[in-house]
C-alpha atoms as a PDB file:
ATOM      1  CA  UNK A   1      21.724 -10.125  30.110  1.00  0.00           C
ATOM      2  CA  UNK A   2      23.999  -7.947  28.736  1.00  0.00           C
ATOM      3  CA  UNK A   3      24.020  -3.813  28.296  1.00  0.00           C
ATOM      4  CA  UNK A   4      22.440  -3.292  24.875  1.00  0.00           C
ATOM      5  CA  UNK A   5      25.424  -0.907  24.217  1.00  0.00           C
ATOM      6  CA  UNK A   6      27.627  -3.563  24.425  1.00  0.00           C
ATOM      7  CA  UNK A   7      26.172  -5.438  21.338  1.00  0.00           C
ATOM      8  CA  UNK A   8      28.000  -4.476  18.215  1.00  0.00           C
ATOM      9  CA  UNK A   9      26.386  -2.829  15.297  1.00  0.00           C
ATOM     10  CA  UNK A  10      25.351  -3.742  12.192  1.00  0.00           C
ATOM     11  CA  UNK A  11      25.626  -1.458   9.779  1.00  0.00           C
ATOM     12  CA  UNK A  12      23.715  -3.574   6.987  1.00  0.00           C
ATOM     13  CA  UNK A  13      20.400  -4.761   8.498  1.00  0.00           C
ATOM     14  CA  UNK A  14      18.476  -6.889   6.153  1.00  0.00           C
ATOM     15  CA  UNK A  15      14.832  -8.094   6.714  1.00  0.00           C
ATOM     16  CA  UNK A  16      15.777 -11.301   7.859  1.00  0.00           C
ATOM     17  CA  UNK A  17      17.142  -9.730  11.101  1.00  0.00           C
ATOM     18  CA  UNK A  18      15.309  -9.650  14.185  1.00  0.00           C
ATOM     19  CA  UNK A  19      14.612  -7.381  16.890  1.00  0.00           C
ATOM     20  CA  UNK A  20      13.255  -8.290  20.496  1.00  0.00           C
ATOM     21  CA  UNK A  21       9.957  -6.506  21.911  1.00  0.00           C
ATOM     22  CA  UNK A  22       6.735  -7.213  23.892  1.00  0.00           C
ATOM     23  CA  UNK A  23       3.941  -8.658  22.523  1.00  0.00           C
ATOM     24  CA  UNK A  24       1.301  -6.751  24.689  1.00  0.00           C
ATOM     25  CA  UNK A  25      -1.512  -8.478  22.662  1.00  0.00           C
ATOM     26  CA  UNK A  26      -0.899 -12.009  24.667  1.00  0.00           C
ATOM     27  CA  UNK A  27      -2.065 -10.631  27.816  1.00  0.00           C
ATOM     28  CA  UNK A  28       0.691 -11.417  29.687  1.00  0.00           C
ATOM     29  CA  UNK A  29       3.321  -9.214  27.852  1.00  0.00           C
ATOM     30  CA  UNK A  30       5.056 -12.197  26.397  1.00  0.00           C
ATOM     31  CA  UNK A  31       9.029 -11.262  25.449  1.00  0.00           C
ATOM     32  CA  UNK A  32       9.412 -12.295  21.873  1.00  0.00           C
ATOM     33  CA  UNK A  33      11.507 -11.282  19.176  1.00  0.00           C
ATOM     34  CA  UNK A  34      10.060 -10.020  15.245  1.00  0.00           C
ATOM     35  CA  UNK A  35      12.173  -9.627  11.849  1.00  0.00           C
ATOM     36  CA  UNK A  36      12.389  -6.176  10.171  1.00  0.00           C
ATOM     37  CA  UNK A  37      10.594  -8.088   7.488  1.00  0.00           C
ATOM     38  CA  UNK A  38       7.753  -8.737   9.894  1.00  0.00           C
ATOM     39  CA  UNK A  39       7.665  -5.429  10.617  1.00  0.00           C
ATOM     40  CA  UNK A  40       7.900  -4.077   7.452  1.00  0.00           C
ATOM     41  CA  UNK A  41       4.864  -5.829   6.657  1.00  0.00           C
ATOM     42  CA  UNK A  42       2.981  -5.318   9.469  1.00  0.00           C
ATOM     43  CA  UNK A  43       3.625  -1.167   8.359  1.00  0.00           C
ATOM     44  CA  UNK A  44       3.066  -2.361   4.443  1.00  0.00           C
ATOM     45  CA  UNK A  45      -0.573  -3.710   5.215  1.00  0.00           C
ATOM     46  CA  UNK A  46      -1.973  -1.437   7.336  1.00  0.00           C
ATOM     47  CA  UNK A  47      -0.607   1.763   5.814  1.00  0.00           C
ATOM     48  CA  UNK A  48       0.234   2.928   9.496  1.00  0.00           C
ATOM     49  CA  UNK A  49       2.617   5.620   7.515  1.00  0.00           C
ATOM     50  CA  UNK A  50      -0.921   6.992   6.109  1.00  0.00           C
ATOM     51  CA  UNK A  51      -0.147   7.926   2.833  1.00  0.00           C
ATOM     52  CA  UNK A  52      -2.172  10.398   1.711  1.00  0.00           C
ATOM     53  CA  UNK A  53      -3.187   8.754  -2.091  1.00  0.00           C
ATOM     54  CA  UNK A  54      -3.691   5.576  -0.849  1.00  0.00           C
ATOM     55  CA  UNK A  55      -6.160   2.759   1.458  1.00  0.00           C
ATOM     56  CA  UNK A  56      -4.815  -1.121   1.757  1.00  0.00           C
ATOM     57  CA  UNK A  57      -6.735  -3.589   2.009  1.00  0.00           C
ATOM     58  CA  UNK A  58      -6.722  -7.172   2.595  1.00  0.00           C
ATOM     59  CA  UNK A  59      -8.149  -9.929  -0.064  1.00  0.00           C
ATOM     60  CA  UNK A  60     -11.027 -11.879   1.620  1.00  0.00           C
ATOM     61  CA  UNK A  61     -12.392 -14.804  -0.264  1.00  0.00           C
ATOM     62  CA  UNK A  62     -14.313 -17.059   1.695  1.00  0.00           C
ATOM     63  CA  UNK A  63     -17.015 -15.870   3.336  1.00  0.00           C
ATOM     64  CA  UNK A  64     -18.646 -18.199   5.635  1.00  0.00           C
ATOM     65  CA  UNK A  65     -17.984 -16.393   8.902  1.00  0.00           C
ATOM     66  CA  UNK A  66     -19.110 -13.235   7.157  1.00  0.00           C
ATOM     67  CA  UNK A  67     -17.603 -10.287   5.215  1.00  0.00           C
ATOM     68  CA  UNK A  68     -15.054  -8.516   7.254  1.00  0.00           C
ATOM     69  CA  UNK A  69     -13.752  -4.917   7.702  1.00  0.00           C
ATOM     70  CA  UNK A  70     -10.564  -3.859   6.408  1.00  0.00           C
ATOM     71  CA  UNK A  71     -11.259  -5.792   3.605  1.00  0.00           C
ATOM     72  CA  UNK A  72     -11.318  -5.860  -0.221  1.00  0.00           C
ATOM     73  CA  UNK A  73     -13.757  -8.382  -2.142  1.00  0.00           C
ATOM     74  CA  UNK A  74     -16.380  -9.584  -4.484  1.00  0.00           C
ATOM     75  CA  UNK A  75     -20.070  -9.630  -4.152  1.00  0.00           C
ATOM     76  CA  UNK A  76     -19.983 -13.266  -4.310  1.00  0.00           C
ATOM     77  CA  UNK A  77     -16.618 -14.011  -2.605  1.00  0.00           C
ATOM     78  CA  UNK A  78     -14.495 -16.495  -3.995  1.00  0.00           C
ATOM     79  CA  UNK A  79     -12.012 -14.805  -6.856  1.00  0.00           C
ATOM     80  CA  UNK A  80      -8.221 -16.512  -5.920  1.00  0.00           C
ATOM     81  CA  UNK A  81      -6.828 -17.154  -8.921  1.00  0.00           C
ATOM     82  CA  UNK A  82      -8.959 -14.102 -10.617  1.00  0.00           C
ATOM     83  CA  UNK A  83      -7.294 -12.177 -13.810  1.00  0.00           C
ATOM     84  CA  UNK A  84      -7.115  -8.197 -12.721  1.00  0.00           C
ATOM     85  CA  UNK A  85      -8.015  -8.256 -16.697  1.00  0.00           C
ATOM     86  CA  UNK A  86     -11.578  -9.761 -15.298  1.00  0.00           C
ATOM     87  CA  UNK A  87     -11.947  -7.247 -12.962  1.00  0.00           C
ATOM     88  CA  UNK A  88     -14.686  -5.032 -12.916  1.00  0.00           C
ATOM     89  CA  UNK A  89     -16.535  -4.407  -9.774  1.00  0.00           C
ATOM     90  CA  UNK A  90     -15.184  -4.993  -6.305  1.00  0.00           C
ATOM     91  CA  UNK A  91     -16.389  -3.938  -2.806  1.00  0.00           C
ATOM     92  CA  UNK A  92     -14.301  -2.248  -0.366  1.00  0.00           C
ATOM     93  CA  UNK A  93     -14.486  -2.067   3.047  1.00  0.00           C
ATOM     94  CA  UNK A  94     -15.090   1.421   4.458  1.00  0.00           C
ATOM     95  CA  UNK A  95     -12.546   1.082   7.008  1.00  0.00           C
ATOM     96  CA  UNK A  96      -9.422   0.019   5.714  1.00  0.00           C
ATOM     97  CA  UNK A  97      -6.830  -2.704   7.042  1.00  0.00           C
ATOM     98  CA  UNK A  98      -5.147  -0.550   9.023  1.00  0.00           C
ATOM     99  CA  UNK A  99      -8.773   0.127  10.968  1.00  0.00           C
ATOM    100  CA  UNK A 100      -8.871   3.297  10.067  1.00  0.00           C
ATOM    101  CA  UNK A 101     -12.138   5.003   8.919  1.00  0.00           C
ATOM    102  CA  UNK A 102     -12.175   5.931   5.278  1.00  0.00           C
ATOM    103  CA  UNK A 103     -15.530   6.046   3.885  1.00  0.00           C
ATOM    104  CA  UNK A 104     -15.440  10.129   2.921  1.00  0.00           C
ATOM    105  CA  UNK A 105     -11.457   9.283   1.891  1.00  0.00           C
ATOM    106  CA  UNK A 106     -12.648   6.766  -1.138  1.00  0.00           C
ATOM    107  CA  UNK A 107     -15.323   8.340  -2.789  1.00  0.00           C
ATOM    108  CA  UNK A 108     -12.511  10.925  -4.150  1.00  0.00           C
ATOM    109  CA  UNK A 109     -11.551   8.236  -6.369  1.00  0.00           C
ATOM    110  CA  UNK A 110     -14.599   8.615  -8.278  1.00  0.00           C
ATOM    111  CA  UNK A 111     -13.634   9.533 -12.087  1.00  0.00           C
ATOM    112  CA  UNK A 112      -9.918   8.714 -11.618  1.00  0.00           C
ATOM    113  CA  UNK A 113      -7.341   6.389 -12.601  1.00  0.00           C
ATOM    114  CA  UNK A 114      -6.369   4.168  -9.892  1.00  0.00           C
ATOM    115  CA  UNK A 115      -4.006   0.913  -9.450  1.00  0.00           C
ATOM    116  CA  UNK A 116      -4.759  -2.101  -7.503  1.00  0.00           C
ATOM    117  CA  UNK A 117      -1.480  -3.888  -6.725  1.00  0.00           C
ATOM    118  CA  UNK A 118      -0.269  -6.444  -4.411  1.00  0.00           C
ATOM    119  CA  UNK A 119       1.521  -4.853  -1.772  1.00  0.00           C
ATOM    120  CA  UNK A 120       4.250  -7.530  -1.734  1.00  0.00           C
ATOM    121  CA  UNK A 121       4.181  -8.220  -5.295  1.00  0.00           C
ATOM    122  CA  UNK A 122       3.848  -4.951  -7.533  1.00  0.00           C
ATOM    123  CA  UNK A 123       4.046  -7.807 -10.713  1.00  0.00           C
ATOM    124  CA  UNK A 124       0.127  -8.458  -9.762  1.00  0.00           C
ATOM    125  CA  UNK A 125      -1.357  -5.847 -10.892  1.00  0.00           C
ATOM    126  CA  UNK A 126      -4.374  -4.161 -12.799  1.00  0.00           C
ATOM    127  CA  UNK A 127      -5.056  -0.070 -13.696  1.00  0.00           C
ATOM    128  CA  UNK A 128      -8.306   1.147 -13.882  1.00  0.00           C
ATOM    129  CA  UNK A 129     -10.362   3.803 -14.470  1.00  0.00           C
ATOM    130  CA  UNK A 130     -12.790   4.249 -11.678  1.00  0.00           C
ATOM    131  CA  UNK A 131     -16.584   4.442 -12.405  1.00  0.00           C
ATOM    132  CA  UNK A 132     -19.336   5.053  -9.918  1.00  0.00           C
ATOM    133  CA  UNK A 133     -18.669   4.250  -5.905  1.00  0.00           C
ATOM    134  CA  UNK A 134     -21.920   3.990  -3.804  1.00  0.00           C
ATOM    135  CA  UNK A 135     -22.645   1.812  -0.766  1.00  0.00           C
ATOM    136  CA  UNK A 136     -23.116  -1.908  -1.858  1.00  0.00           C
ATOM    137  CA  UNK A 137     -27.031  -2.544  -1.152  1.00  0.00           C
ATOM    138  CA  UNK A 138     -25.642  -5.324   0.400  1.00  0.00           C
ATOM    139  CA  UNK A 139     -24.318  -3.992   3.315  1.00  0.00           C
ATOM    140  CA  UNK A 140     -23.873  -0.233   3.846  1.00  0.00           C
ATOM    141  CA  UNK A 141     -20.469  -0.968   5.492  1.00  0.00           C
ATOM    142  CA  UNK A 142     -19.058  -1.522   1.631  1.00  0.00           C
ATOM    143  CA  UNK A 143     -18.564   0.440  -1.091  1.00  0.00           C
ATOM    144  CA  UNK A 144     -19.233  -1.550  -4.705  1.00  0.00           C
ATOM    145  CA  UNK A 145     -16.872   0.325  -6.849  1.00  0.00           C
ATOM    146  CA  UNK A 146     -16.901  -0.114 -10.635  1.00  0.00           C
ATOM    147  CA  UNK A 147     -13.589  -0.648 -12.712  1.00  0.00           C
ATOM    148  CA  UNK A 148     -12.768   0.110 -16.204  1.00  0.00           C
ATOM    149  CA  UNK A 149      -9.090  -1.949 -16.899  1.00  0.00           C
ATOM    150  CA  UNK A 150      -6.921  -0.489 -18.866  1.00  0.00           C
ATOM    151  CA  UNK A 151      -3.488  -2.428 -18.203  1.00  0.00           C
ATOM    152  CA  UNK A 152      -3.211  -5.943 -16.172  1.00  0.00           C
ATOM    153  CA  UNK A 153      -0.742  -8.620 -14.986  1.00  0.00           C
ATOM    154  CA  UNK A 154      -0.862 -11.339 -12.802  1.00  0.00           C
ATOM    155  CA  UNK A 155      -4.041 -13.285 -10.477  1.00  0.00           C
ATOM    156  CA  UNK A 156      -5.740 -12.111  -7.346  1.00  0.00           C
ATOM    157  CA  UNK A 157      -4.007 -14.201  -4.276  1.00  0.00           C
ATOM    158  CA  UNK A 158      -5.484 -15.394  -0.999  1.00  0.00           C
ATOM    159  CA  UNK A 159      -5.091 -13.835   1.975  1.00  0.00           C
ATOM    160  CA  UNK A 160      -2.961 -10.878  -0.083  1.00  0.00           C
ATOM    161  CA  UNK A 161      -3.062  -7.235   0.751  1.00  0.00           C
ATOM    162  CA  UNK A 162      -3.757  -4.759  -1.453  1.00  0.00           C
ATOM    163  CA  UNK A 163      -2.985  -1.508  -2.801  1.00  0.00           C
ATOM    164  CA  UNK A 164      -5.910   1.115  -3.775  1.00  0.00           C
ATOM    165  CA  UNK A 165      -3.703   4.340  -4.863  1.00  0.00           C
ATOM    166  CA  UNK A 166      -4.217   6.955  -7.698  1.00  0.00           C
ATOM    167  CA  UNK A 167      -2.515   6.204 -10.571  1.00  0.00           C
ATOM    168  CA  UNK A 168      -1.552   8.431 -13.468  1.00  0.00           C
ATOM    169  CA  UNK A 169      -2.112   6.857 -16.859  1.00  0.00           C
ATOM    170  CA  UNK A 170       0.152   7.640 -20.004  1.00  0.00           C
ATOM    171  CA  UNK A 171      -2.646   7.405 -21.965  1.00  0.00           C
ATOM    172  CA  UNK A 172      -4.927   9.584 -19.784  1.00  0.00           C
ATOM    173  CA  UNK A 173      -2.184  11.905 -18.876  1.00  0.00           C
ATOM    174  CA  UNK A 174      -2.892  14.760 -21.323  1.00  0.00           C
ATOM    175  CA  UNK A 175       0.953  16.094 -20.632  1.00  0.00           C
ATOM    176  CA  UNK A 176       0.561  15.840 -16.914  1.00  0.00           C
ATOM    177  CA  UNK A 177       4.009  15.809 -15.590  1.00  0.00           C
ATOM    178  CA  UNK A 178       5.629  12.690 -14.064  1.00  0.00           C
ATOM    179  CA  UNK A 179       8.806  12.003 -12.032  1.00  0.00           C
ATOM    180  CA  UNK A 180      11.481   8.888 -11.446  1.00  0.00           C
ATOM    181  CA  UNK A 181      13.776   8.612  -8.770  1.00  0.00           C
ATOM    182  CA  UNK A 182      15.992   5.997  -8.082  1.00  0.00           C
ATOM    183  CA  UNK A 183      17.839   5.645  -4.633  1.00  0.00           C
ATOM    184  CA  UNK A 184      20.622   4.096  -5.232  1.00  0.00           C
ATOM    185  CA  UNK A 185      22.494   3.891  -1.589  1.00  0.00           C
ATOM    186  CA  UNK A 186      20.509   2.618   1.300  1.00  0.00           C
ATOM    187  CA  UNK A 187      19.258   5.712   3.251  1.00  0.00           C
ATOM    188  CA  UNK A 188      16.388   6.256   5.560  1.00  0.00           C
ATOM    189  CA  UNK A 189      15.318   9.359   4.556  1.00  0.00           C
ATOM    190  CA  UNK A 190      15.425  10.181   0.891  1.00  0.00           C
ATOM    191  CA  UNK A 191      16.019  13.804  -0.631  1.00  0.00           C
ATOM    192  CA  UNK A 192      14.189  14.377  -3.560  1.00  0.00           C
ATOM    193  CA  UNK A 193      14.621  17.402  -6.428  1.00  0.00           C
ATOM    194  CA  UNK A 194      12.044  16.709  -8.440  1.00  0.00           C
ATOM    195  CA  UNK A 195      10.806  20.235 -10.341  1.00  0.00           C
ATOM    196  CA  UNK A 196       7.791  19.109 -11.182  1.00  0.00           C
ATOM    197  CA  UNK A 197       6.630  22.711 -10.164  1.00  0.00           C
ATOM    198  CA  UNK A 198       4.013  20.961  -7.852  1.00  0.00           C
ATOM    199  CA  UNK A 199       3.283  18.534  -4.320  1.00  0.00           C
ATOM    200  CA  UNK A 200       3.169  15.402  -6.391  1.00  0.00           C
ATOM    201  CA  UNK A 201       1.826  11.973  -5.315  1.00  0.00           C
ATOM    202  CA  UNK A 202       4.147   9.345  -4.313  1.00  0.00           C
ATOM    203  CA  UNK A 203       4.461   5.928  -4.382  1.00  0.00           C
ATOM    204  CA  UNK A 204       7.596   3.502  -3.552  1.00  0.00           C
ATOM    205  CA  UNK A 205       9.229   0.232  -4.570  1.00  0.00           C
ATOM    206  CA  UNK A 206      11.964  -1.346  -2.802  1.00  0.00           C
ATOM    207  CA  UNK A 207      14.244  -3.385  -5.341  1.00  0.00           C
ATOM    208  CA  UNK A 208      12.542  -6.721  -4.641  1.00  0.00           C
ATOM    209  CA  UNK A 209       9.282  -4.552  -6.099  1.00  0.00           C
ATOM    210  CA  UNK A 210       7.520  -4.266  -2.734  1.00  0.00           C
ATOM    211  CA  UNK A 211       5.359  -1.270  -2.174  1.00  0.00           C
ATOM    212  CA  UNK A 212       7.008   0.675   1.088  1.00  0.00           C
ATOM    213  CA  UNK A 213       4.684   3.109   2.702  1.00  0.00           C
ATOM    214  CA  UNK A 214       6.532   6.707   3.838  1.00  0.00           C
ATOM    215  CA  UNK A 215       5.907   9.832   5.142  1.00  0.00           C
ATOM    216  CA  UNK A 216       6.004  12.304   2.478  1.00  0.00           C
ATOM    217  CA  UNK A 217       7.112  15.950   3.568  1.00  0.00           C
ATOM    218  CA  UNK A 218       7.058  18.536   0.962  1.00  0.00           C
ATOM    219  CA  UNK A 219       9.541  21.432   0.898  1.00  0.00           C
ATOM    220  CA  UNK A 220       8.516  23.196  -1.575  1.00  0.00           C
ATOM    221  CA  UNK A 221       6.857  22.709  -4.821  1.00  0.00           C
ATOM    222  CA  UNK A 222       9.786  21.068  -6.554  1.00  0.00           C
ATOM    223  CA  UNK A 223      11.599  19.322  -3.380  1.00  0.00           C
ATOM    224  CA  UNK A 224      10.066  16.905  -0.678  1.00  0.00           C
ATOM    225  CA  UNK A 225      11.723  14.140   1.422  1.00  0.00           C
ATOM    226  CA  UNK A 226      10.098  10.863   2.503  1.00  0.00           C
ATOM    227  CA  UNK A 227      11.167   9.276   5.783  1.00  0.00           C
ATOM    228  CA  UNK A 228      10.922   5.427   6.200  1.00  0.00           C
ATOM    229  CA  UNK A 229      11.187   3.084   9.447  1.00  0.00           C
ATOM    230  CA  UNK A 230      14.398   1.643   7.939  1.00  0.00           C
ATOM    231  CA  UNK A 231      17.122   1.947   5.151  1.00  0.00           C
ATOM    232  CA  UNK A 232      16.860   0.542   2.020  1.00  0.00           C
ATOM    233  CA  UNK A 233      17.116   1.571  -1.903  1.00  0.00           C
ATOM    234  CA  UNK A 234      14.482   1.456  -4.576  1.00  0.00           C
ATOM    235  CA  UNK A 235      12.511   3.855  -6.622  1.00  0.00           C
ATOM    236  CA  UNK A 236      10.354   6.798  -6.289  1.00  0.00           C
ATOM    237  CA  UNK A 237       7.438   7.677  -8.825  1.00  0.00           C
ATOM    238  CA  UNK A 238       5.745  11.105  -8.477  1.00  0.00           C
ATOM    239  CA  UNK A 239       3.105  12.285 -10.453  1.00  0.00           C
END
């Protein structure tokens, strides 16, 4: 095999391209080869980036083999094909897809306005205002969390991941200040002057209108960068 410096570069990855690694989970350290898109996802659905206003988790519908962590469901499973406008109670797993442990992380959301959005499709969609969270009598390993809609679009899919994140209503905003930024040249790090006179909360789109996770840095109160495994362009919205 050749050097790897020997291999030209590309100096317009797209997702379809591939990179070659070990797949340590075989057992026998299998060589194989993954797509940026692969990995993008892979980052996407188990927020590995951690951001900080934010749990994903993934849609789990049938329940015969039992209700699973990392998940996000309804009491009595089922629910593809399900209107976020019908949406009013779901449980959520208190660790979260990425297995992380979250349950003192999600009852913060308690009181607030939150969005629950497919991670690969930001067009399926509902915002809600969040009611009570308590452990789902159940099983103690959920949380039932009760949802208040205020804006929908679009049908719970199977086998989808999902965004939990705080979400800033107009309606609710009461002159709260807000912030669009739009990178227009693929970069991996993006600069951002926002003067919003405060460490805002951030979430991203790429322009297909896939959620990308990053990690957020702030500067100062009106400046932050957020670093990403890969260049792209899309929008920022801070609140």
């Amino acid at each position: 095999m050749a050097r790897i410096s020997s291999y030209g570069i590309d100096a317009k990855p797209d997702l379809a391209d591939k990179l070659i690694g070990t797949d340590t989970g075989s057992g026998n350290n299998t060589t194989k080869n993954y797509s940026l898109g692969e990995i993008s996802d892979l980052i996407n659905n188990t927020n590995s980036l951690s951001v900080a206003d934010q749990a994903v988790f993934l849609f789990q519908s049938n329940l015969i083999d039992g209700r699973k962590t990392g998940t996000i469901s309804f009491a009595a499973g089922g629910g593809v094909g399900t209107s976020f406008g019908s949406i009013n109670t779901v449980l959520l797993s208190k660790i979260g897809a990425g297995g992380k442990d979250i349950k003192n992380f999600l009852p913060l959301f308690a009181g607030k306005d939150i969005i629950l959005a497919q991670s690969n499709d930001v067009n399926n969609f509902g915002t809600y205002k969040v009611g009570s969270i308590a452990d789902w009598s159940g099983d103690t390993s959920f949380l039932e969390v009760g949802l208040t809609v205020s804006a929908f679009n679009g049908v719970m899919g199977e086998d989808a991941h999902y965004i939990f994140s705080e979400f800033v209503n107009p309606a609710n905003a009461g002159g709260d200040l807000n912030f669009t930024f739009t990178q227009s040249t693929s970069q991996q790090v993006w600069t951002i002057e926002h003067n919003l006179g405060k460490n805002p909360s951030v979430s991203v789109a790429d322009t297909a209108g896939s959620w990308v996770v990053g990690q957020v840095d702030y500067i100062n109160n009106n400046k932050l960068t957020i670093t990403f495994n890969a260049s792209f362009q899309g929008v920022a919205y801070l609140n």
